[in-house]
N, C-alpha and C. Protein backbone atom coordinates (compact mmCIF):
# COMPACT_ATOMS: atom_id res chain seq x y z
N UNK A 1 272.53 112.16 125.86
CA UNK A 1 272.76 113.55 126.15
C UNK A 1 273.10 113.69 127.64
N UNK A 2 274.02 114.34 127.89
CA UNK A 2 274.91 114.74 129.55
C UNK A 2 273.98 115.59 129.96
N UNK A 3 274.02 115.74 131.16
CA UNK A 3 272.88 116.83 131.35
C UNK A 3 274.06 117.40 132.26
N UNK A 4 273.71 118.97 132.37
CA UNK A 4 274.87 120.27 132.46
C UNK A 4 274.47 120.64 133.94
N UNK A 5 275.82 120.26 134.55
CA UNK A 5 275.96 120.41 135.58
C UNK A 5 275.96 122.17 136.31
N UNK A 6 275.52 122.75 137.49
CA UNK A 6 275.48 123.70 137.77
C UNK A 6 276.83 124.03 138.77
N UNK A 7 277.34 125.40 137.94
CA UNK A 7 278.97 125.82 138.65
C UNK A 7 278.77 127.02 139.77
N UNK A 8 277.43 126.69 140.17
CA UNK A 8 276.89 128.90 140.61
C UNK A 8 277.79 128.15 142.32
N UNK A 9 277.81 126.86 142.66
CA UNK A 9 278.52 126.44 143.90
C UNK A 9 280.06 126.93 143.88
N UNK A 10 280.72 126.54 142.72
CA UNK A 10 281.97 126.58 142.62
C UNK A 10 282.32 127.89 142.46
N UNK A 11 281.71 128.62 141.49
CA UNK A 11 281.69 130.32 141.08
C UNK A 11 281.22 130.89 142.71
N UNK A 12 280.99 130.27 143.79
CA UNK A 12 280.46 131.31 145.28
C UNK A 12 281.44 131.14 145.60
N UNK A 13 282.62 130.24 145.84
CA UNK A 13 283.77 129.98 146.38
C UNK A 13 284.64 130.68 146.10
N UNK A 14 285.18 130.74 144.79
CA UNK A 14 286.17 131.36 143.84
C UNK A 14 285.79 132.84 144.35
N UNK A 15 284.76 133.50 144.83
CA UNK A 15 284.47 134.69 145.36
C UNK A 15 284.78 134.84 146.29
N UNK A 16 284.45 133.37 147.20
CA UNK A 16 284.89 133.87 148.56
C UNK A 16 286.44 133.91 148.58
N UNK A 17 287.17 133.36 147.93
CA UNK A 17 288.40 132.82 148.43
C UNK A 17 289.13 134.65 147.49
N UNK A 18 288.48 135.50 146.86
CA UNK A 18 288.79 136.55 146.46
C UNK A 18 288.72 137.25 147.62
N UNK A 19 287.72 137.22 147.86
CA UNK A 19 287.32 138.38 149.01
C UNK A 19 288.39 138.46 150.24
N UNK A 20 288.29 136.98 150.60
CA UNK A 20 289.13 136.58 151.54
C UNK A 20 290.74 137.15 151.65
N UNK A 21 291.17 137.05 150.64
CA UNK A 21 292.59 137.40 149.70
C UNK A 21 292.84 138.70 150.07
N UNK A 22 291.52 139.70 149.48
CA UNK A 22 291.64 140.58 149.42
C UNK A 22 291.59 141.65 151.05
N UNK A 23 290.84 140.90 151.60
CA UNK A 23 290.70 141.42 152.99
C UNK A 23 292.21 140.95 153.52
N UNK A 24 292.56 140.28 153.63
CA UNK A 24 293.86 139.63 154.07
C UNK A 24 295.52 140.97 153.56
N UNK A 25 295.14 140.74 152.57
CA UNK A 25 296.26 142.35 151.84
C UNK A 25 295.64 143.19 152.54
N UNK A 26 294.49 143.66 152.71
CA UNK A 26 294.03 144.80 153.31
C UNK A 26 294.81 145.14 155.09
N UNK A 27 294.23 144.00 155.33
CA UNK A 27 295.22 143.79 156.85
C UNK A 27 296.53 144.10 156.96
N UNK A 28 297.31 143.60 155.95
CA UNK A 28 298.52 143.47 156.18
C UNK A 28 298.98 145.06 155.63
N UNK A 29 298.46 145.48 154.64
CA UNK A 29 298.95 147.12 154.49
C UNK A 29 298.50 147.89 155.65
N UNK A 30 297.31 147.75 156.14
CA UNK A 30 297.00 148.42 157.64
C UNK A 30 298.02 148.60 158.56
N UNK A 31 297.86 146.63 158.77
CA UNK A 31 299.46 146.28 159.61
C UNK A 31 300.83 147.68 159.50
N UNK A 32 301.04 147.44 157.94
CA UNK A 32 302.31 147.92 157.63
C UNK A 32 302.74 149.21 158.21
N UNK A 33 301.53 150.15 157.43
CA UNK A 33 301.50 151.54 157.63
C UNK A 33 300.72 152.11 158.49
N UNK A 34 300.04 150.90 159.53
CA UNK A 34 298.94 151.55 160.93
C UNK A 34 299.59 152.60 161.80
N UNK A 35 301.04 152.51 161.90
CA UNK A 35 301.51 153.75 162.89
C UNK A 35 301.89 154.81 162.33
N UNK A 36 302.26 154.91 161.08
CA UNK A 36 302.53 156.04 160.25
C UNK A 36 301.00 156.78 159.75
N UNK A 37 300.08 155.93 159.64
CA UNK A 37 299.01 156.35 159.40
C UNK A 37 298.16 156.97 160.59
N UNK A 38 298.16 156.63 161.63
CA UNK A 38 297.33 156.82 162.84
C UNK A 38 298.32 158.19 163.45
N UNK A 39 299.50 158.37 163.08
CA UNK A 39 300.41 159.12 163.69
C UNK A 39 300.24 160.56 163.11
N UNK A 40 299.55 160.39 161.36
CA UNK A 40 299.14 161.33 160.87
C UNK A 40 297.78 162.02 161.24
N UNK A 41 296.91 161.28 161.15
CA UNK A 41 295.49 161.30 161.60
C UNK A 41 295.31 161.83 162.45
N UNK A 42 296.08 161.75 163.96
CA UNK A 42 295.99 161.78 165.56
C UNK A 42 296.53 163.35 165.10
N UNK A 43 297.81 163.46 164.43
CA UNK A 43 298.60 165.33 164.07
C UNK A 43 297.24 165.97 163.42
N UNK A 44 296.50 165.54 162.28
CA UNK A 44 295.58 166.27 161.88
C UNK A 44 294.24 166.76 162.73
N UNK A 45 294.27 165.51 163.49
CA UNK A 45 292.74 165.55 164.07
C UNK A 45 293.44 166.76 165.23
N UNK A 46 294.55 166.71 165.66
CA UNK A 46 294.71 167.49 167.13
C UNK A 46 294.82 169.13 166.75
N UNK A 47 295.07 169.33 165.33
CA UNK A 47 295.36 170.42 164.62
C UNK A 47 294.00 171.49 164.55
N UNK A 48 293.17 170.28 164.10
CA UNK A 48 291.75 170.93 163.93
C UNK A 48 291.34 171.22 165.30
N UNK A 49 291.57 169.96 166.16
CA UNK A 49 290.54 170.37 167.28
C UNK A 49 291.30 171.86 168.08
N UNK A 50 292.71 172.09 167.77
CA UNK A 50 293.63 173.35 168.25
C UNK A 50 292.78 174.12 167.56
N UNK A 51 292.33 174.89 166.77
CA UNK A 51 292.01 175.89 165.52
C UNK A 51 291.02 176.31 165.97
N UNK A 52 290.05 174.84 165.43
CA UNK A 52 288.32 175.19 166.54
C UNK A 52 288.28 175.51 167.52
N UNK A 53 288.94 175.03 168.67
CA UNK A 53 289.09 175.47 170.14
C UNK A 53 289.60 176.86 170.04
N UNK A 54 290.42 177.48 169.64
CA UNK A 54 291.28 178.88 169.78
C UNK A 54 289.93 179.96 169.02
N UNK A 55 289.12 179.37 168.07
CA UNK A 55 287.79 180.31 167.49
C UNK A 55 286.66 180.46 168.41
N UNK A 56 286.60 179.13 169.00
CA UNK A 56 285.40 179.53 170.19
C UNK A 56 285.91 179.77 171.11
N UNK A 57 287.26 180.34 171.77
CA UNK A 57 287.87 181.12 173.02
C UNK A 57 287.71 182.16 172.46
N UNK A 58 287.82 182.59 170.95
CA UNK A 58 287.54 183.98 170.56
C UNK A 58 286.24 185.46 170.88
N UNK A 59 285.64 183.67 170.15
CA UNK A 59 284.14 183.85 169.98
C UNK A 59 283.58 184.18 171.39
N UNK A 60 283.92 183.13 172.63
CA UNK A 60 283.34 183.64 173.87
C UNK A 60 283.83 185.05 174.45
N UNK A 61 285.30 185.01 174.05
CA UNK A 61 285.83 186.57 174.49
C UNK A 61 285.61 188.17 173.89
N UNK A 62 285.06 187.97 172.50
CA UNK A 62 284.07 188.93 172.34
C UNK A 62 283.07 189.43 172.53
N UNK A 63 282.37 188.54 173.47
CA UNK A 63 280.97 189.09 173.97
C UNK A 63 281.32 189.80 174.85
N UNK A 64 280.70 191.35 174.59
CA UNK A 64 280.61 191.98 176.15
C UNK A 64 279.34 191.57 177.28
N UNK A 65 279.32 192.74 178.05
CA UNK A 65 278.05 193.20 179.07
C UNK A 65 277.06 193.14 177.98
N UNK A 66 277.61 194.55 177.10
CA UNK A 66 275.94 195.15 176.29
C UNK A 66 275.23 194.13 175.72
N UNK A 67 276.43 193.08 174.69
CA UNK A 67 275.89 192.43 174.15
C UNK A 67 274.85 191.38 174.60
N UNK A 68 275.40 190.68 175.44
CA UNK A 68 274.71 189.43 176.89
C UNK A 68 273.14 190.68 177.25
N UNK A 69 273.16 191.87 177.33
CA UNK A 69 271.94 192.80 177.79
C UNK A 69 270.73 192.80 176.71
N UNK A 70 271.80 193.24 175.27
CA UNK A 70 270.64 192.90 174.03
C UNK A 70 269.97 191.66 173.97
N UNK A 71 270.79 190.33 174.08
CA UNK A 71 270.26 188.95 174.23
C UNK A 71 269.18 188.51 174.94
N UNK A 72 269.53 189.60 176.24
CA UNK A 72 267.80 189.09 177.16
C UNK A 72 266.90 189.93 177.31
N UNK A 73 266.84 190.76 175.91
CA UNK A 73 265.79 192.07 175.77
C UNK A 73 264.86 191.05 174.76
């Protein structure tokens, strides 16, 4: 009788060499589309921070005197 060899060594590899693969495509689509992507991101992010910024210039320019007077009553 053969006695049954253990594959859990060979089956960790075959994982790594997935993973590996897979991180590797990952890079390279990054690569591909990193400036079209970052070019979007940078338009969105500057959009929001325009919006928010223009609500709290609002926000500070509605306070009067009275109001700032009620605040420290």
């Amino acid at each position: 009788m053969k006695a049954r060899k253990s594959k859990k060594g060979q089956t960790m590899v075959e994982y790594i060499i997935i993973v590996a693969l897979v991180a590797i495509s990952l890079i390279a689509v990054f690569t591909y589309f990193g400036r079209a992507t970052g070019k979007k991101v940078a338009g969105a992010a500057a959009a929001i921070s325009d919006e928010e910024g223009n609500k709290a210039k609002d926000a500070v320019e509605s306070i009067d005197e009275n109001t700032i007077k009620r605040l420290g009553e």
